[in-house]
Protein backbone atom coordinates (compact mmCIF):
# COMPACT_ATOMS: atom_id res chain seq x y z
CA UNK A 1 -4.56 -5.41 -26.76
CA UNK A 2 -1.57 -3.55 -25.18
CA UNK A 3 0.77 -5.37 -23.55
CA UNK A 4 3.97 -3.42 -21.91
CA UNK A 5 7.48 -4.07 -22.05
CA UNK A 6 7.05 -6.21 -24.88
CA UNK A 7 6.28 -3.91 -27.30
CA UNK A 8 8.82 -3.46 -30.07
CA UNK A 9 8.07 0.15 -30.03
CA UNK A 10 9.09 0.67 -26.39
CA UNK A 11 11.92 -1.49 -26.86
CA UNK A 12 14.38 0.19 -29.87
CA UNK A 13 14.03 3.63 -27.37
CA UNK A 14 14.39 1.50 -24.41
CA UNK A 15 17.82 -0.90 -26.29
CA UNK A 16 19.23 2.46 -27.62
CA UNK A 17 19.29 3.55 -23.61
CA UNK A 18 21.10 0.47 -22.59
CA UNK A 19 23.65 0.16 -25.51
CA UNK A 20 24.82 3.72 -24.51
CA UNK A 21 25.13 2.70 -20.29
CA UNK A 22 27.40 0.28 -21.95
CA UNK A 23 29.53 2.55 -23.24
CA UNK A 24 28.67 2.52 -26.89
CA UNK A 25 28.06 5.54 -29.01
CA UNK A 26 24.11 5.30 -30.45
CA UNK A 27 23.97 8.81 -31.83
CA UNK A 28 23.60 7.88 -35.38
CA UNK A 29 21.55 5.24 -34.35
CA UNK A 30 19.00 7.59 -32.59
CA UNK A 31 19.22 9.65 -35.40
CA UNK A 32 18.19 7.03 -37.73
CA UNK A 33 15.60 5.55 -35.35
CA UNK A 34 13.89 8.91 -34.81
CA UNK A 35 13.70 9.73 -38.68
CA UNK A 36 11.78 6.43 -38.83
CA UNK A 37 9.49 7.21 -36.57
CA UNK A 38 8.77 10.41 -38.07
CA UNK A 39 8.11 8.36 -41.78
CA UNK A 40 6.03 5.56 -40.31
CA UNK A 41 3.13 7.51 -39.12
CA UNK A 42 0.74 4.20 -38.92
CA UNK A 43 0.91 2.00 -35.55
CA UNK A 44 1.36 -1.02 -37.88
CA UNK A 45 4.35 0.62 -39.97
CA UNK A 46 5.94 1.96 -36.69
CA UNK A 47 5.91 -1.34 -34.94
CA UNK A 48 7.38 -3.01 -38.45
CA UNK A 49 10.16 -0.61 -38.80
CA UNK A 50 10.74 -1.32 -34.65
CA UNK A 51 10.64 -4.78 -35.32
CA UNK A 52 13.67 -4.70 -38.69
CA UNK A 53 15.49 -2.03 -36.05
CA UNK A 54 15.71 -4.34 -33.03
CA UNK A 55 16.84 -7.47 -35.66
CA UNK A 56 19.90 -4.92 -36.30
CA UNK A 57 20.26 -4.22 -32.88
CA UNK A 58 20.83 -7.76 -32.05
CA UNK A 59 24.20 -8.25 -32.87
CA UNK A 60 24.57 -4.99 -30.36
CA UNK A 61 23.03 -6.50 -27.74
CA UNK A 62 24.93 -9.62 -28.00
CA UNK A 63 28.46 -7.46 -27.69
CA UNK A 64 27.76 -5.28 -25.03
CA UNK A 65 27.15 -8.17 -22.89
CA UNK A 66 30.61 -9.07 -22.59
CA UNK A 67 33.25 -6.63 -21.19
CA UNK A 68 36.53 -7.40 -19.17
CA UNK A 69 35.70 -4.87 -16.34
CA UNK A 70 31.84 -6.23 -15.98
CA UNK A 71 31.39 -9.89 -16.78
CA UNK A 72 28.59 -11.82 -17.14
CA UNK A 73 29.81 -15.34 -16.39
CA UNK A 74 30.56 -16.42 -12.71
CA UNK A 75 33.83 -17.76 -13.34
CA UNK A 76 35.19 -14.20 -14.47
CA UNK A 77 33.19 -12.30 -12.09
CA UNK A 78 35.00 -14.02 -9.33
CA UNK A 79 38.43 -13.83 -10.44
CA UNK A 80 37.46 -10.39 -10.29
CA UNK A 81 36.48 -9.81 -6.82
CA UNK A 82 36.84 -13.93 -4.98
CA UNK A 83 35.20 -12.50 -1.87
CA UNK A 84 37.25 -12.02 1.39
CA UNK A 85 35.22 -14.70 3.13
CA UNK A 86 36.06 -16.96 0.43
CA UNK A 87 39.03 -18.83 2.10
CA UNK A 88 37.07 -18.98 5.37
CA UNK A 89 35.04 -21.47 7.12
CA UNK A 90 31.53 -19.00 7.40
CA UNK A 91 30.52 -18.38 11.00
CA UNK A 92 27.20 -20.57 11.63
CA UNK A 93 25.12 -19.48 13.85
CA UNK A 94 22.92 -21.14 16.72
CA UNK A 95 19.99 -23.14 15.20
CA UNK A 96 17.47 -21.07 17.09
CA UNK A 97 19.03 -18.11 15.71
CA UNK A 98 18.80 -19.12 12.18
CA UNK A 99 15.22 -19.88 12.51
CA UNK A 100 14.50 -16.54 13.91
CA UNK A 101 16.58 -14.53 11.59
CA UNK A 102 14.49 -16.16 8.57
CA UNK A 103 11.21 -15.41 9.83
CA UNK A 104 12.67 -12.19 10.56
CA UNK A 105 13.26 -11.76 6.54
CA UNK A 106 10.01 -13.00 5.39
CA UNK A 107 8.55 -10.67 7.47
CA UNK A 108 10.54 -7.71 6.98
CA UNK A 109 10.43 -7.91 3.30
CA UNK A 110 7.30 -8.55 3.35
CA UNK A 111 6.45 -5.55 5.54
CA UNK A 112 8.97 -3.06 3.29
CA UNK A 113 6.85 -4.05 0.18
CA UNK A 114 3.97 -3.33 1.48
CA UNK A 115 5.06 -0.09 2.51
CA UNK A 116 6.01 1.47 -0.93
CA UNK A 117 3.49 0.00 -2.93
CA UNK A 118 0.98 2.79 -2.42
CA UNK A 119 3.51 5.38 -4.60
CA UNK A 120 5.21 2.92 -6.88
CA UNK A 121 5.85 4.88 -10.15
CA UNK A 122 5.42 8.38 -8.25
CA UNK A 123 8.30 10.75 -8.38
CA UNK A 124 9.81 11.77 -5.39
CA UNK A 125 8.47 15.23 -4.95
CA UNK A 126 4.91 13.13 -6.17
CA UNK A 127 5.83 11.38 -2.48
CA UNK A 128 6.53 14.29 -0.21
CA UNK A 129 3.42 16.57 -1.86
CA UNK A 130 1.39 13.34 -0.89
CA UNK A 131 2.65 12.71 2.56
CA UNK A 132 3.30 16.48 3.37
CA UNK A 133 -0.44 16.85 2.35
CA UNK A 134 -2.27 14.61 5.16
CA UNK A 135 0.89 15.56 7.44
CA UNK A 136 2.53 12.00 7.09
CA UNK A 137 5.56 13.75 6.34
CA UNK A 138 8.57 12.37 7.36
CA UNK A 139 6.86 8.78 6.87
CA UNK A 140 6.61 6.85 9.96
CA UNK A 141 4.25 4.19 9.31
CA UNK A 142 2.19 2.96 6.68
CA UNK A 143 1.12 5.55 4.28
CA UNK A 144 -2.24 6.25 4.63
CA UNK A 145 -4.72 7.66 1.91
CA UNK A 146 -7.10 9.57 4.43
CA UNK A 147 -7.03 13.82 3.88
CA UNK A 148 -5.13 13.44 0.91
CA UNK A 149 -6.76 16.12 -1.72
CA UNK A 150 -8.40 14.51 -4.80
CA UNK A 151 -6.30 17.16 -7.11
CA UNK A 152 -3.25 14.96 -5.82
CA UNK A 153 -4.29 11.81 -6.26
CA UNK A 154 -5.34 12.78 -10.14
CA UNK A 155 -2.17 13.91 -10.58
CA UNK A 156 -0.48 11.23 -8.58
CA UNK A 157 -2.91 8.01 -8.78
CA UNK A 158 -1.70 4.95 -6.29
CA UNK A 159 0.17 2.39 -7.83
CA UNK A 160 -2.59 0.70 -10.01
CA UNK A 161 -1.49 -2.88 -8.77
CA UNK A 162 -3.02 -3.12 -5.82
CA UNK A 163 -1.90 -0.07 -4.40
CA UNK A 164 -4.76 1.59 -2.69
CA UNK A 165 -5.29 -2.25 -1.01
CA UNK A 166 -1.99 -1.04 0.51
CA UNK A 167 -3.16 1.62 2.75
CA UNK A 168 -2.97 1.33 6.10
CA UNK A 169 -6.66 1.54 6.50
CA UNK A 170 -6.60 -1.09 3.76
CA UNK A 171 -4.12 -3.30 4.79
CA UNK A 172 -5.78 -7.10 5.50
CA UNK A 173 -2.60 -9.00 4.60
CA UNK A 174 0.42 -9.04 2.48
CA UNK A 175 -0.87 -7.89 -0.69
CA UNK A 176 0.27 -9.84 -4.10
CA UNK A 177 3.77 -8.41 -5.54
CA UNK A 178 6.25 -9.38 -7.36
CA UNK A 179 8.68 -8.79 -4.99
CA UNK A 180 7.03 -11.42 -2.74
CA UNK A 181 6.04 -13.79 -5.92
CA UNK A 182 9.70 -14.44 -6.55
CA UNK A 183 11.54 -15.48 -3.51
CA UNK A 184 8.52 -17.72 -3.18
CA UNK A 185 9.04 -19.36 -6.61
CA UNK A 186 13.03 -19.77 -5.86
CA UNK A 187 12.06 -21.51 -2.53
CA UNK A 188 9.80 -24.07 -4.50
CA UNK A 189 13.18 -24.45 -6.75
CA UNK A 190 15.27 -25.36 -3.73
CA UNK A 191 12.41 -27.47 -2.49
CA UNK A 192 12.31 -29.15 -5.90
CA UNK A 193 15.80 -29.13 -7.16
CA UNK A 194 18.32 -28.84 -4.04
CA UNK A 195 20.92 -26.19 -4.10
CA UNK A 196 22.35 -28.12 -7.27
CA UNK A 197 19.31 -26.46 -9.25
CA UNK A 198 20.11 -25.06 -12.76
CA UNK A 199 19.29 -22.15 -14.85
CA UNK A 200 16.90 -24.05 -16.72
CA UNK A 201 15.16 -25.35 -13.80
CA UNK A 202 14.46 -22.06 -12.65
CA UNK A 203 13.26 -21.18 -15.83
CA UNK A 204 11.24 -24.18 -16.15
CA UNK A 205 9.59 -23.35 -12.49
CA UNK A 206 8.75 -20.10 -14.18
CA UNK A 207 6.99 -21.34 -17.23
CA UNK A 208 5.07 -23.79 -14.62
CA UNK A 209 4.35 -21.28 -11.85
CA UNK A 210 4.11 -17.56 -13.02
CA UNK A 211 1.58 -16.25 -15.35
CA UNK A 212 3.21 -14.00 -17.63
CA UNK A 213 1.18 -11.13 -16.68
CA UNK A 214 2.66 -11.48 -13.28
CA UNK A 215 6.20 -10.42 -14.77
CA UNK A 216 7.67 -7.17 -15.79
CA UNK A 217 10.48 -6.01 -17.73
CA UNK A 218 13.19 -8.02 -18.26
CA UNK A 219 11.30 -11.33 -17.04
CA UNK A 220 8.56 -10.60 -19.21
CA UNK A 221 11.15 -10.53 -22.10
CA UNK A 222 13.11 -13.60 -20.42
CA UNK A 223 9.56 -15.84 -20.27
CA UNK A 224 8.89 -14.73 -24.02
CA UNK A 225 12.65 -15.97 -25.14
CA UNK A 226 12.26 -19.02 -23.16
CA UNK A 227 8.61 -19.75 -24.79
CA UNK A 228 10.41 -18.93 -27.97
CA UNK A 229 12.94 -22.18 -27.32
CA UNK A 230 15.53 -19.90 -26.74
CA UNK A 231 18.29 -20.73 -23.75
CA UNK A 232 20.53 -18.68 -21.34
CA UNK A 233 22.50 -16.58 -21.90
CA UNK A 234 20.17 -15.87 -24.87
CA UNK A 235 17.51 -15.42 -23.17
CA UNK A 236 18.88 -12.54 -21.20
CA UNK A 237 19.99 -10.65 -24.42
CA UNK A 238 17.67 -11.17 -27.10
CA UNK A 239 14.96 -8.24 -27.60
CA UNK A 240 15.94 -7.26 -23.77
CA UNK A 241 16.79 -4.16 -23.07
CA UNK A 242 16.14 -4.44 -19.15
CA UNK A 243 18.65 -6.71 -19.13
CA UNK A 244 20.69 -4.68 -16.37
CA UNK A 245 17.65 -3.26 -14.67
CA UNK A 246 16.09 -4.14 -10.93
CA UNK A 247 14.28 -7.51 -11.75
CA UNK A 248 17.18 -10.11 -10.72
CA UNK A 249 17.52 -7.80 -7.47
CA UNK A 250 14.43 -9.00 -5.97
CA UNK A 251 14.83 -12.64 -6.70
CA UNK A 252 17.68 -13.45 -4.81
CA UNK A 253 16.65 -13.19 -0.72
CA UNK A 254 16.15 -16.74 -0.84
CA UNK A 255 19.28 -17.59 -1.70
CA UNK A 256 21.01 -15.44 1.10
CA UNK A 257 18.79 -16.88 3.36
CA UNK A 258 19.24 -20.67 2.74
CA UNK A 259 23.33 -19.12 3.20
CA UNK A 260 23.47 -18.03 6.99
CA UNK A 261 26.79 -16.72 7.51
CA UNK A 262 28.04 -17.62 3.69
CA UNK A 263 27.87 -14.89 1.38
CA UNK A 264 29.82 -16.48 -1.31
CA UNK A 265 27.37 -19.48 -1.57
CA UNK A 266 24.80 -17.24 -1.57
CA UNK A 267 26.30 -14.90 -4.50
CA UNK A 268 27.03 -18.01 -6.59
CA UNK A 269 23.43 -19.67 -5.96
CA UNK A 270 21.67 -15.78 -7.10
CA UNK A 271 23.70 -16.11 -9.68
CA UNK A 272 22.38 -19.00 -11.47
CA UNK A 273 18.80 -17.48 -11.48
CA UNK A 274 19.75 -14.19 -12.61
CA UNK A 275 21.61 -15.34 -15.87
CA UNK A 276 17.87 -16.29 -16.99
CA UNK A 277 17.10 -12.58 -17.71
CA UNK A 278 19.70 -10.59 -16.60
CA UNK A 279 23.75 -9.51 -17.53
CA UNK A 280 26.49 -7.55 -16.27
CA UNK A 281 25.11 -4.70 -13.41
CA UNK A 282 22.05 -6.73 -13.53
CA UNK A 283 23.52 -9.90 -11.99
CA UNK A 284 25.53 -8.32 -9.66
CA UNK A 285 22.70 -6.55 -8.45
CA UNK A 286 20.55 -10.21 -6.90
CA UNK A 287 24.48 -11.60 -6.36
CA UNK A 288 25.01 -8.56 -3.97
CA UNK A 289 21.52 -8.76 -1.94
CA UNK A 290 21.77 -12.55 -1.59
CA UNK A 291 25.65 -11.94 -0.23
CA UNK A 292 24.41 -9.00 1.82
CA UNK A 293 21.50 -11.20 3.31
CA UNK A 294 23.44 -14.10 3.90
CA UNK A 295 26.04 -11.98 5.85
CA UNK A 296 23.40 -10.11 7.47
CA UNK A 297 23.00 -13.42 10.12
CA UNK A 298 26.52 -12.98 11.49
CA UNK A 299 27.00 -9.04 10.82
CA UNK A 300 25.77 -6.40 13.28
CA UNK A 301 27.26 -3.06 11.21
CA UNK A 302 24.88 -2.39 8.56
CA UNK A 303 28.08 -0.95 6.91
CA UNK A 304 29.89 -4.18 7.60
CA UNK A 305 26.97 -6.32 5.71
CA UNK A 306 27.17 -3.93 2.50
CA UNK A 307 30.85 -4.44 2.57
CA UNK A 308 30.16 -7.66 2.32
CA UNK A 309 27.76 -8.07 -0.52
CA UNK A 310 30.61 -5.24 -2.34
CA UNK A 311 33.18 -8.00 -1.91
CA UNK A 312 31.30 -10.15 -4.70
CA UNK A 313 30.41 -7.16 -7.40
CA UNK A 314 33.57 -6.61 -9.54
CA UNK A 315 35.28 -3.21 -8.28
CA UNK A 316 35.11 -1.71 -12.02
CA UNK A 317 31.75 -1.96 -12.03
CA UNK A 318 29.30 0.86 -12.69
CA UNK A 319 27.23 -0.75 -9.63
CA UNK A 320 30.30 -1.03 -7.48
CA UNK A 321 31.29 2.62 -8.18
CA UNK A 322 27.37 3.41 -7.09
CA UNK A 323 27.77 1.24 -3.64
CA UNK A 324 30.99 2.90 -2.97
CA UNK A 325 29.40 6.28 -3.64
CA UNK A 326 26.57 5.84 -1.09
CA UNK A 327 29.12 4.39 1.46
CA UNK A 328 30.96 7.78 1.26
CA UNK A 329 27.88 9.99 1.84
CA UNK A 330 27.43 9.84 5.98
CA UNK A 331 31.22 11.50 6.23
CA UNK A 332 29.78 14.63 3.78
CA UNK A 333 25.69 14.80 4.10
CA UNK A 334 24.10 14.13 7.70
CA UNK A 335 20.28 14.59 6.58
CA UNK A 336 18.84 11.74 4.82
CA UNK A 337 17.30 14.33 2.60
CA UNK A 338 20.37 15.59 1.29
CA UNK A 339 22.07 11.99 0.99
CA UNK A 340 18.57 11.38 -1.25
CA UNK A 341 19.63 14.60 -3.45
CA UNK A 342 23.30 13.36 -4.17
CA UNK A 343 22.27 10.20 -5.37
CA UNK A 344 19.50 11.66 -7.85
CA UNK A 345 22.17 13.99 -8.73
CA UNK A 346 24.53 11.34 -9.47
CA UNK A 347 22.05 8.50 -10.26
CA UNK A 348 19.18 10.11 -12.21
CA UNK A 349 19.59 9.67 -15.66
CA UNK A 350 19.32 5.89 -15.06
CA UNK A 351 15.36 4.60 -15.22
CA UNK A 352 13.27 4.52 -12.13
CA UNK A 353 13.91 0.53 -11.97
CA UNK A 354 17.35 0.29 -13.19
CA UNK A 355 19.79 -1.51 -11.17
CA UNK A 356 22.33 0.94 -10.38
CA UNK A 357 20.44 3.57 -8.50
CA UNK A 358 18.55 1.75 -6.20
CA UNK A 359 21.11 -0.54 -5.06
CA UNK A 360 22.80 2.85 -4.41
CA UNK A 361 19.58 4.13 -2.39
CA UNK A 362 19.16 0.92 -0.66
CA UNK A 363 22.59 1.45 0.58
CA UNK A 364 21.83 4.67 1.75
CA UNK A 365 19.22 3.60 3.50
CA UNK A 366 20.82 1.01 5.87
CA UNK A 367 23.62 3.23 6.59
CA UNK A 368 21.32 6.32 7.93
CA UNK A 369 18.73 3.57 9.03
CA UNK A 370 21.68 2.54 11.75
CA UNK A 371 19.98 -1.03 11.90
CA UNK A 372 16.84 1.16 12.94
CA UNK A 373 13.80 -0.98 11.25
CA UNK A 374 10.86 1.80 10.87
CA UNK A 375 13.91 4.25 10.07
CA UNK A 376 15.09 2.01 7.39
CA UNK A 377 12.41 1.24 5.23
CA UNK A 378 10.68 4.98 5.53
CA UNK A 379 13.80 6.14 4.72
CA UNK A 380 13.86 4.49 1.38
CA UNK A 381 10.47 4.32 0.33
CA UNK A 382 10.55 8.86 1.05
CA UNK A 383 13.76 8.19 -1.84
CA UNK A 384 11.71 7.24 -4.68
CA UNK A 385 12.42 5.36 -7.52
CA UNK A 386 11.48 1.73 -7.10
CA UNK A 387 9.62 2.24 -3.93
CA UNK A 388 8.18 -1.40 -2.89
CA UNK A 389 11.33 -3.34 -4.41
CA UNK A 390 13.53 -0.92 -2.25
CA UNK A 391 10.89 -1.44 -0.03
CA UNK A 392 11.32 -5.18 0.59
CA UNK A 393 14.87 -5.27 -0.36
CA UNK A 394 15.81 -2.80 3.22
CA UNK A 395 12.94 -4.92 5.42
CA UNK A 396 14.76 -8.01 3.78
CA UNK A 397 18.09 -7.30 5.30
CA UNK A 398 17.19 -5.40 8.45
CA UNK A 399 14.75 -8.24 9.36
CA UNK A 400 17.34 -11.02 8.96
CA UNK A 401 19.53 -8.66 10.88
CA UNK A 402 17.19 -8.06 13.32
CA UNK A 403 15.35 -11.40 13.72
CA UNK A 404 11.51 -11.47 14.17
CA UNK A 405 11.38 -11.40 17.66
CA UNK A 406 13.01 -7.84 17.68
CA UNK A 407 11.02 -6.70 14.69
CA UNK A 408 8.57 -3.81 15.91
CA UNK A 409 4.62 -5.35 16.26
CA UNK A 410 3.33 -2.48 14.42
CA UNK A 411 4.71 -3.32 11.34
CA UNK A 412 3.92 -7.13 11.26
CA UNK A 413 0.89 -7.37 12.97
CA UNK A 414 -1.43 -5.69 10.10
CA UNK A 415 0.03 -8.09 7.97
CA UNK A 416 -2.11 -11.56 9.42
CA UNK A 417 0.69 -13.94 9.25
CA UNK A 418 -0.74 -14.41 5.35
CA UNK A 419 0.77 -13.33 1.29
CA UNK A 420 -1.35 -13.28 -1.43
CA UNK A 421 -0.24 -14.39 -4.70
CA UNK A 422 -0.78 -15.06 -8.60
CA UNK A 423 2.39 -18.27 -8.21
CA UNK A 424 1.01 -21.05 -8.52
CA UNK A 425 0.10 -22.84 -5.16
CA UNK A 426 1.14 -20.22 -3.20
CA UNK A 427 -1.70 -18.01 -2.71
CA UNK A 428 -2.78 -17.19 0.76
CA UNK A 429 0.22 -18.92 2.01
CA UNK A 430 1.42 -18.61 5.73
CA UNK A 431 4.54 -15.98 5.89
CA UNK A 432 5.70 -18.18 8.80
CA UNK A 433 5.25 -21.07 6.90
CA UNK A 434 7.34 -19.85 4.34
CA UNK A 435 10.11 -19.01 6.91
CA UNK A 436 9.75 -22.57 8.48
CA UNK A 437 10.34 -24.47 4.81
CA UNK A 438 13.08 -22.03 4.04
CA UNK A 439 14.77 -23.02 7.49
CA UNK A 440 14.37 -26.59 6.79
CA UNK A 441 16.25 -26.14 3.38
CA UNK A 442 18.73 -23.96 5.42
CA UNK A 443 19.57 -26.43 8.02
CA UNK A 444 19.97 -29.54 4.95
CA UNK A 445 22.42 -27.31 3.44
CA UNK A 446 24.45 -26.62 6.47
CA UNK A 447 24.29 -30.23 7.40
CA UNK A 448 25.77 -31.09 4.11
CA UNK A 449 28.87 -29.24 3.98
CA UNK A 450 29.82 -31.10 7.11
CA UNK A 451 28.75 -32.09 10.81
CA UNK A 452 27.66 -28.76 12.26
CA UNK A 453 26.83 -28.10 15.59
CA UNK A 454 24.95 -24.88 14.96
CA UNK A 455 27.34 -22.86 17.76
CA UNK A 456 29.16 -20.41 15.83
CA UNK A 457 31.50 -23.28 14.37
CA UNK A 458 31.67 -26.32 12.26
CA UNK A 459 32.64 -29.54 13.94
CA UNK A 460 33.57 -31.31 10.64
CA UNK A 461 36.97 -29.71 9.94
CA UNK A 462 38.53 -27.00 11.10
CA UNK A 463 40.70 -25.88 7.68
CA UNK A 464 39.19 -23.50 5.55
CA UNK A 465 37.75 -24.78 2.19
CA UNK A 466 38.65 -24.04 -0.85
């Protein structure tokens, strides 16, 4: 039986990678490493001497995590960067407007996802050779498998999880992902718990909910920690070298849209579920989204909502540095193309899922999207790398932004209103359903930091908190 990203095999050459984005020198290290996998010529001995390597790695692990410029616990984080809405009372918006904006995120994401699945894991020249082939180039729409030449697809297969069930001549609903699983699980959380859930809970929803299978990278190794009695931060560190990649990302819409208006609520809520599995760049990366979303309901500038997810990622940061990089490319590169080559140019020694380079590429993406829908999500998913998380994370914010009633029918219509799903009791669920309970948790949270009218302004007090 072969089961990835748990393999101690994958993970020394996977750990070695991290420890050196952290700014340790692993030279030696590899050295050794690679001499012992030229000695242990057996599977069995190989995965032995991984296993004794990792055990020495530990202690590693366990100090790269912490770091003055890029923290890992919230309190430190936001001494770093407190947010400039943080002394504010948050704009909230009209009740009718939250409700839209919601649906308008369920849908979105869900539409974005769908969208990239087809070429998850293929390069980005794999994507233009495809689409260029069956003259889908620039995307538009859906990406379609019809006059694409078998030669291609052998050396560019759709994304084995339910990819070719993604095609637009395919498409029969909202296809399972784990992009979709996970705001889904963090809405039964809220549901369960109230915004006062804690790490544990979430981690206990996930032990309840998910099947393993249904996780990847670091939240495989975060499910394996926690069925190992471990606890976070632990479980975040131990034997996890994804630690900083893209899983947390796509976990925290939820949380930004339970936030209308509040970016620093929804920041501090992402937080608590990313410390499960996640540290450093890897937190900051579902803090950010859940900020941006949250700021998306009272933002109209796409550049305007990035700034403020930025304001809660410390400035030091390797994934502030990448944010600020793709603000700066409209003033120098007008073609998306281009912007695209800059970014894999600065960006592409990191994995394919890492944190750092797609948040930069999602950033790209709104800004040349210009709050365009269709433009925002093809945009991304013709960049590459992570193509249904980046996917879902651009229809996330656009559609909040946007609302569902401006979203364009094309896009939602092949979906049938319905999300399948491996989470427990969730399967075939409603996607306006789902927007309707996460408006209901929305509204209680609003209504209990004071008596709001739901007109722009809080009637309770009129003094900022603190």
């Amino acid at each position: 039986m072969k089961l990835t990203w748990i393999n101690p095999v994958e993970l020394v050459g996977h750990e070695l990678n991290q420890l050196e984005q952290e700014g340790r020198d692993v030279a030696s290290l590899r050295r050794r490493w690679n001499a012992s996998h030229a000695e242990n010529n057996t599977p069995e001995a190989l995965r032995r001497s991984a296993q004794l390597f990792l055990e020495e790695l530990a202690p590693l692990s366990r100090l790269s995590a912490v770091s003055a410029v890029e923290p890992s616990k919230l309190e430190s984080i936001l001494e770093l960067c407190p947010g400039r809405a943080s002394d504010r009372i948050p704009a909230i918006p009209q009740r009718s407007v939250i409700e839209d904006r919601i649906a308008g995120g369920w849908f979105g994401r869900a539409a974005g996802c769908l969208l990239g699945k087809p070429v998850e894991k293929i390069p980005r020249d794999g994507i233009r050779r495809i689409l260029s082939s069956n003259d889908s180039w620039p995307l538009t729409y859906y990406i379609t498998g019809k006059g694409v030449p078998d030669e291609l697809l052998r050396r560019y297969p759709w994304n084995s999880h339910e990819g070719r069930e993604s095609l637009r001549e395919n498409i029969r609903c909202m296809t399972e992902d784990d992009d979709m699983n996970y705001p889904m699980l963090n809405l039964a959380v809220l549901e369960t718990a109230g915004p006062g859930f804690t790490t544990d809970q979430i981690a206990q929803a996930w032990l309840t909910m998910l099947p393993i299978l249904s996780t990847f990278t670091a939240e495989r190794v975060a499910y394996m920690n926690c069925l190992d009695g471990l606890l976070p931060p632990e479980t975040a560190i131990l034997r996890n070298p994804y630690r900083e990649w893209i899983g947390a990302r796509i976990r925290g819409d939820v949380f930004g849209w339970v936030s209308p208006g509040d970016p620093r609520r929804a920041s501090t809520l992402a937080y608590r579920d990313a410390v499960l599995s996640h540290v450093r760049n890897g937190i900051y990366g579902e803090m950010f989204v859940a900020a941006m979303i949250a700021a998306a309901f009272v933002e109209t500038d796409p550049r305007e909502i990035v700034r403020s997810g930025l304001a809660f990622v410390p400035p030091d940061s390797r994934l502030a540095r990448a944010v600020r990089f793709a603000l700066s490319l409209p003033a120098d590169e007008p073609a998306w193309e281009g912007a695209v080559s800059r970014l894999y140019e600065e960006f592409g020694h990191y994995h394919w899922v890492h944190t750092v380079n797609n948040a930069a590429l999602v950033v790209a993406a709104l800004l040349y999207g210009g709050g365009d829908f269709e433009r925002s999500i093809c945009n991304v998913v013709m960049g590459g790398w992570d193509t249904d998380s980046n996917g879902a994370t651009v229809g996330s914010i656009l559609g909040t932004l946007l609302g569902a009633q401006r979203l364009p029918a094309r896009w939602i219509d092949p979906l049938d209103n319905r999300i399948r799903s491996s989470l427990r009791g969730f399967d075939n669920s409603a996607i306006d359903g789902l927007a309707q309970r996460t408006v209901k948790i929305a509204l209680a949270s609003i209504s209990s930091q004071g008596d709001h009218d739901f007109q722009g302004r809080t009637t309770a007090q009129q003094n900022p908190r603190r």
